[in-house]
Protein backbone atom coordinates (compact mmCIF):
# COMPACT_ATOMS: atom_id res chain seq x y z
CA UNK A 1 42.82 -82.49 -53.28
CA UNK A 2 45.64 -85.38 -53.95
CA UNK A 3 48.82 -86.04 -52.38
CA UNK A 4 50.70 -83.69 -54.33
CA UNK A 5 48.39 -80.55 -53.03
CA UNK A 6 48.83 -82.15 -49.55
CA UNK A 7 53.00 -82.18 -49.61
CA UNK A 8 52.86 -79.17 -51.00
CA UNK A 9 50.74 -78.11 -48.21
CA UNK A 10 52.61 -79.93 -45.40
CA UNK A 11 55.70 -77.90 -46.89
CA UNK A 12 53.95 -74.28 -46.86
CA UNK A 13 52.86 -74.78 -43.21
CA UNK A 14 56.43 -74.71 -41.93
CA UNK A 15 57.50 -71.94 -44.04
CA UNK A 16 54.76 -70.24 -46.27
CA UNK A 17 57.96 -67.93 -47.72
CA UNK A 18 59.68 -71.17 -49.48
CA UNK A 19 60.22 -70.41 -52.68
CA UNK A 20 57.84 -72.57 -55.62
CA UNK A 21 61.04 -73.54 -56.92
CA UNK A 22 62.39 -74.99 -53.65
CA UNK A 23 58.87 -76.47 -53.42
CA UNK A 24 58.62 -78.19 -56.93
CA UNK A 25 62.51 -79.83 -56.38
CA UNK A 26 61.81 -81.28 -52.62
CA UNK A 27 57.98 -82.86 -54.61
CA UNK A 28 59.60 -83.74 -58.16
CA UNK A 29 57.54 -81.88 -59.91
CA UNK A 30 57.92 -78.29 -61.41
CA UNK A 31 57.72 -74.75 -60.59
CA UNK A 32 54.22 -73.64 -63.10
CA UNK A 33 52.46 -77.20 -61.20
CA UNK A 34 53.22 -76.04 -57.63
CA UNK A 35 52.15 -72.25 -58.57
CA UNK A 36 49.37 -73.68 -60.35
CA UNK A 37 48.29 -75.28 -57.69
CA UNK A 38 48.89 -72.97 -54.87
CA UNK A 39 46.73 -70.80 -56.99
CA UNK A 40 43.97 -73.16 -57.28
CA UNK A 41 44.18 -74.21 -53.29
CA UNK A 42 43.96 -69.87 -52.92
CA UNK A 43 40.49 -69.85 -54.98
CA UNK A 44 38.87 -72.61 -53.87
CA UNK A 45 39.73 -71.70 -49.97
CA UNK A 46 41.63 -74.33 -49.07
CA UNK A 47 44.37 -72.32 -48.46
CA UNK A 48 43.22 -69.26 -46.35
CA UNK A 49 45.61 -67.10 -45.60
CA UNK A 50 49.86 -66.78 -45.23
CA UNK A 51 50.84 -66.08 -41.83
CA UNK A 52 53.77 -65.31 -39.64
CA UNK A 53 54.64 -66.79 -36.57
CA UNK A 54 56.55 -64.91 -34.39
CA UNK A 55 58.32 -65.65 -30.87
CA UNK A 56 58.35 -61.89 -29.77
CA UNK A 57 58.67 -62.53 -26.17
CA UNK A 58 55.11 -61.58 -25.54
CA UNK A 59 52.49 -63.41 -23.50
CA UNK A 60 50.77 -66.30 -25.27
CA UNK A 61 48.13 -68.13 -24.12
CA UNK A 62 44.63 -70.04 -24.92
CA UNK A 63 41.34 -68.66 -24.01
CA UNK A 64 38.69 -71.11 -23.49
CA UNK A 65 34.88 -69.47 -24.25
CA UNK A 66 31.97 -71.14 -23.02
CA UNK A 67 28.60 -69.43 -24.48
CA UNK A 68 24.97 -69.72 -23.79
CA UNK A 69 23.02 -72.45 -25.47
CA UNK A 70 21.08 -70.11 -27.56
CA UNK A 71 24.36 -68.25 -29.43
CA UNK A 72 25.57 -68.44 -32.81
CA UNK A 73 29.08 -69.30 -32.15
CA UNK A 74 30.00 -68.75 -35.93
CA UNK A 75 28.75 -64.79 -35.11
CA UNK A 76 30.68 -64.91 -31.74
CA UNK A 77 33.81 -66.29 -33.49
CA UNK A 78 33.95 -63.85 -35.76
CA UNK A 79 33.93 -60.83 -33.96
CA UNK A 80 36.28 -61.99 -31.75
CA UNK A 81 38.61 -62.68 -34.60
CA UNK A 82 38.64 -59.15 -35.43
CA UNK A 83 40.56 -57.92 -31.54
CA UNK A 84 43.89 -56.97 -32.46
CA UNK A 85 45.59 -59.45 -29.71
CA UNK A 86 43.81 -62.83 -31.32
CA UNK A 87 45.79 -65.09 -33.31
CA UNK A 88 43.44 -67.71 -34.13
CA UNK A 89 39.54 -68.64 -33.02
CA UNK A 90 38.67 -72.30 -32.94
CA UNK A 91 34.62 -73.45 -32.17
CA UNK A 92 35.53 -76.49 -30.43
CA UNK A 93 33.88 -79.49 -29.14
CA UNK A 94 33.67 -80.32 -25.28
CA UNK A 95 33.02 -78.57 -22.45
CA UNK A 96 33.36 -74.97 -24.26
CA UNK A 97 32.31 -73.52 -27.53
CA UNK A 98 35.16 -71.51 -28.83
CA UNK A 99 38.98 -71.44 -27.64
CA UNK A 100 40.78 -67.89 -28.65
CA UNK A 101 44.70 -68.03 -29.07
CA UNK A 102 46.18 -64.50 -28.58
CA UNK A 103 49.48 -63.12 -28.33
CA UNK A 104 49.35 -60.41 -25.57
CA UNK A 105 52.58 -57.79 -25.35
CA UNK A 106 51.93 -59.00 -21.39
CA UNK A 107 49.57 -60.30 -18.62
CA UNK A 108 47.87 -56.85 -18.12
CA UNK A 109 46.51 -57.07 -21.95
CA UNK A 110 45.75 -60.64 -21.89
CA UNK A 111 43.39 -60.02 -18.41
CA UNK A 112 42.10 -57.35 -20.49
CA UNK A 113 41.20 -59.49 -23.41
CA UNK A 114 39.43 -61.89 -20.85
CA UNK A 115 37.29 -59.25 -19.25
CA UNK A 116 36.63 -58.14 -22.56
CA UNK A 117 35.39 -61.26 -23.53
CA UNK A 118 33.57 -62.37 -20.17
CA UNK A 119 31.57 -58.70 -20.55
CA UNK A 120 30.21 -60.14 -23.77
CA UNK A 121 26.52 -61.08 -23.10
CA UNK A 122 26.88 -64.24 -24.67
CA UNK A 123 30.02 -65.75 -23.14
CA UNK A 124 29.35 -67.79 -19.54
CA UNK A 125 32.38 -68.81 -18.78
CA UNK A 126 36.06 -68.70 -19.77
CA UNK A 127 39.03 -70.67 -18.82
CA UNK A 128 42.53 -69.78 -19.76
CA UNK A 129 45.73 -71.37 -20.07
CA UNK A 130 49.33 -69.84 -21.18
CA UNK A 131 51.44 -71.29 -23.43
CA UNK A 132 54.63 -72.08 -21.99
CA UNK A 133 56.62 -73.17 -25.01
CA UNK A 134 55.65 -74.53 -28.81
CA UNK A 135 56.90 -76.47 -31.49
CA UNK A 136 56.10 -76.12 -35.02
CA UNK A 137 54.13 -79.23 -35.82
């Protein structure tokens, strides 16, 4: 990956909609090399996925997951990727293993989530935090 991959990156995490062609005239380069390379970025997994970001109003917030020593947090991770309500699933270092983002419709779901999760055999503890307000980065 060079610098070119990496503004063209930096530009599709603000808005993964903007046009190649808008793309190829803020970089100086042309349409075919950013789709090219978007393509490329796609196959090799650099790029994983196109996403929305919403601000629906809805209960956000940060679930902190700490497991037993003895669990696979990659195994963990990934099934908790799959509940409707998570937005992303980070294995962190620190005090805990994994940190869940969801997007709850309100408080009610997002206790559910966290019972949900703390009924898991693996999980030992959970800490949770809302997000008040967020900036695109």
């Amino acid at each position: 990956m060079d610098d070119l991959d990496r503004q063209i990156l930096a530009i599709l995490r603000r808005d993964s909609r903007t046009p190649y062609t808008e793309i190829a005239d803020r970089i100086g380069t042309s349409e075919g090399t950013v789709r090219n390379r978007v393509e490329r970025l796609l196959d090799e997994g650099v790029i994983e996925r196109f996403t929305v970001a919403t601000r629906t109003g809805n209960v956000k917030a940060m679930v902190e997951i700490g497991v037993a020593v003895d669990v696979d947090t990659g195994e963990i991770s990934e099934r908790m990727a799959e509940w409707m309500e998570v937005d992303f699933v980070w294995q962190v270092s620190g005090e805990e293993d994994i940190v869940v983002v969801v997007d709850t419709t309100d408080t009610g779901t997002l206790n559910d989530l966290i019972t949900r999760a703390r009924e898991l055999d693996e999980v030992v503890s959970t800490k949770t935090r809302l997000i008040l307000d967020e900036k695109l980065g």
